[in-house]
Protein backbone atom coordinates (compact mmCIF):
# COMPACT_ATOMS: atom_id res chain seq x y z
CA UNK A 1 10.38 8.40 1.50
CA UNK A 2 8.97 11.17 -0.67
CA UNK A 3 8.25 8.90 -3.46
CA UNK A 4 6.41 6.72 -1.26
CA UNK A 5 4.26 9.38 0.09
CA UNK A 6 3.90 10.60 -3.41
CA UNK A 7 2.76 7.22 -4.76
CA UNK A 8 0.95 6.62 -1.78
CA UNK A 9 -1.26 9.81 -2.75
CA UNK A 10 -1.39 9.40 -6.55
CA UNK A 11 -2.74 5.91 -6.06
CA UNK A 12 -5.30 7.42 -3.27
CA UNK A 13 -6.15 10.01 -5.45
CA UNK A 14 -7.00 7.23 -8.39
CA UNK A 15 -8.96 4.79 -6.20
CA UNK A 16 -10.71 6.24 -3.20
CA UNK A 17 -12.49 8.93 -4.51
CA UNK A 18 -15.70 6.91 -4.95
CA UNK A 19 -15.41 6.12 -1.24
CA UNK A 20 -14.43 9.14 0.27
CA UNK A 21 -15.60 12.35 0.43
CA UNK A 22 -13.45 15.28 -1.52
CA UNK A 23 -12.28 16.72 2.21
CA UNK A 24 -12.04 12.74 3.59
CA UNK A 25 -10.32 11.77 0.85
CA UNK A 26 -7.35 14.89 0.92
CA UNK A 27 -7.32 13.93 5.25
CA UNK A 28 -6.09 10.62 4.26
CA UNK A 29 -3.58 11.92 1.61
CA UNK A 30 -2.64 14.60 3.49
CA UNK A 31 -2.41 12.70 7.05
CA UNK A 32 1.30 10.78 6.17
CA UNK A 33 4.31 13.05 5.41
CA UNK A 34 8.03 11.32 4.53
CA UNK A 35 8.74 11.71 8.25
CA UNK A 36 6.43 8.75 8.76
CA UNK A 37 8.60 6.33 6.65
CA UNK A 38 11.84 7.74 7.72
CA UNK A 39 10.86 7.15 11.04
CA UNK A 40 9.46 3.37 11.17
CA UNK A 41 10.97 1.26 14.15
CA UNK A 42 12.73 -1.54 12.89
CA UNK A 43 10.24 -4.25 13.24
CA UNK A 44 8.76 -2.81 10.18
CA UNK A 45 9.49 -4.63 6.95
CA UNK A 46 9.48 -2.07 4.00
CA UNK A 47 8.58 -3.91 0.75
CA UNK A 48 9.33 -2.26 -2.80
CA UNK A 49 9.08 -3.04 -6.36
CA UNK A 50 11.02 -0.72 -8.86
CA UNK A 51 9.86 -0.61 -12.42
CA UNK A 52 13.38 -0.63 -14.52
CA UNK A 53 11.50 -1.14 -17.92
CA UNK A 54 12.88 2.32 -18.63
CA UNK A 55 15.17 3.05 -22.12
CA UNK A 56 17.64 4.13 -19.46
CA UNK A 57 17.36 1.47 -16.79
CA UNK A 58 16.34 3.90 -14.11
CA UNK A 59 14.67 2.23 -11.64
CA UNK A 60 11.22 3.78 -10.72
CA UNK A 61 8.97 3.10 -7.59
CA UNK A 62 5.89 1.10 -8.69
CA UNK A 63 4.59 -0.21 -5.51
CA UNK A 64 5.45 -0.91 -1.82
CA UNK A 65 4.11 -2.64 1.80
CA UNK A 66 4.84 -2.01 5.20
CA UNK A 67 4.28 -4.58 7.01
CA UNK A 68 4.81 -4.61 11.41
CA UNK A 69 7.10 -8.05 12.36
CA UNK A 70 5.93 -8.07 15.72
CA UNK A 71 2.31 -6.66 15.14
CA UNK A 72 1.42 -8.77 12.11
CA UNK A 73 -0.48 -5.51 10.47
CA UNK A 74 0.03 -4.58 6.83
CA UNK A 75 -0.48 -0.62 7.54
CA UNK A 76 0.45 -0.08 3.64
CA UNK A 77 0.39 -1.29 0.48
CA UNK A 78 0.02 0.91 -2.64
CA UNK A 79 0.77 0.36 -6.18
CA UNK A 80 0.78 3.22 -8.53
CA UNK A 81 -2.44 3.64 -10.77
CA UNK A 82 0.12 3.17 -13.50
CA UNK A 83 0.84 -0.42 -12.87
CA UNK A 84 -2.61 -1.65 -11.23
CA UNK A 85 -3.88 -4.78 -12.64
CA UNK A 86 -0.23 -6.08 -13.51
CA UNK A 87 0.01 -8.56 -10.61
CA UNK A 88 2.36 -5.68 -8.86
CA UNK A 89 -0.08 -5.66 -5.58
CA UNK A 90 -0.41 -9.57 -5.40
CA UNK A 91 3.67 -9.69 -5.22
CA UNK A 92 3.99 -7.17 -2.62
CA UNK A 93 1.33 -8.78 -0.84
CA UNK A 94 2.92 -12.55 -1.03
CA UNK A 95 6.00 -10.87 0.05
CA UNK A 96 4.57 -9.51 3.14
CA UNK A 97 2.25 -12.92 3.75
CA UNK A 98 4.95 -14.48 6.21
CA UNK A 99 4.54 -11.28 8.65
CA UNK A 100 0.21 -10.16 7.74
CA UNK A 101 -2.10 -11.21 10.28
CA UNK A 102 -3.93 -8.00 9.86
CA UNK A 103 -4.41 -5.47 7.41
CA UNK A 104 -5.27 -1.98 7.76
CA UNK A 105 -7.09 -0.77 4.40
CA UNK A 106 -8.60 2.25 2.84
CA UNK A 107 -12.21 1.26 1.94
CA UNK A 108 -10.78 1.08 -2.09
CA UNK A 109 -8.96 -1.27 -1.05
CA UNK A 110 -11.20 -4.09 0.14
CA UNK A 111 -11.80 -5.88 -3.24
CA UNK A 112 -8.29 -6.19 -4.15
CA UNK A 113 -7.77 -8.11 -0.87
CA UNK A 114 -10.63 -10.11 -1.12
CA UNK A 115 -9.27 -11.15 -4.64
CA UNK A 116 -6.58 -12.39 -2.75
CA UNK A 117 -8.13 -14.77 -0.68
CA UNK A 118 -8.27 -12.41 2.41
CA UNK A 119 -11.65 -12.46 4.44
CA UNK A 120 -13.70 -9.51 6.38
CA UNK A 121 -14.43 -9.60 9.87
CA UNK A 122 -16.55 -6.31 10.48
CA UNK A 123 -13.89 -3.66 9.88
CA UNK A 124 -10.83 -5.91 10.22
CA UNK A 125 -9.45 -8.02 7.01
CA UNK A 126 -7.97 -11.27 7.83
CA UNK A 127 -6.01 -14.33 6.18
């Protein structure tokens, strides 16, 4: 869970600073602690992708979704800055298709989903 909030952040960090505001932008890092993972019910789908193009074959977290199976909201999906524009976002987003109704987004965010094929309805992305 504490490489998910740390991803989470780094990836933040990287894209929302032209949207956000210095203070806004370190309330939305700051506002999800490893609790929060630990803790999701188990309608949740968690959704990973491990880098393991390592010397060593360690396996590193590059990405993950979380995705509600009885709300139909993706509430997360971050890639690290690392890997963006390597198709790492698209997969964890046609992995989490079959559950996404709804996706709740950090302004940054928005052109990545539209890329996918996802439309805008005022403050609300759709399929």
């Amino acid at each position: 869970a504490k490489d998910m909030v740390d991803l989470r952040r780094d990836a933040l960090r990287a894209g929302a600073i032209r949207h956000y505001t210095a203070g806004e932008l370190e309330q939305l890092v700051d506002n999800i602690t490893p609790a929060y993972y630990l803790k999701l019910p188990a309608t949740f789908n968690v959704i990973t992708y491990l880098d393991c193009q390592h010397s060593d074959d360690s396996e590193v977290l590059t990405g993950f979704a979380v995705v509600g199976t009885r709300t139909h909201r993706l509430t997360s999906l971050y890639v690290h800055p690392d890997h963006w524009r390597r198709g790492v976002g698209r997969m964890l987003l046609d992995a989490a298709r079959p559950w996404t109704k709804l996706v709740e987004s950090p302004l940054s965010a928005v052109p990545f989903f539209r890329a996918c094929g996802m439309g805008c309805a005022q403050d609300v992305l759709l399929e």
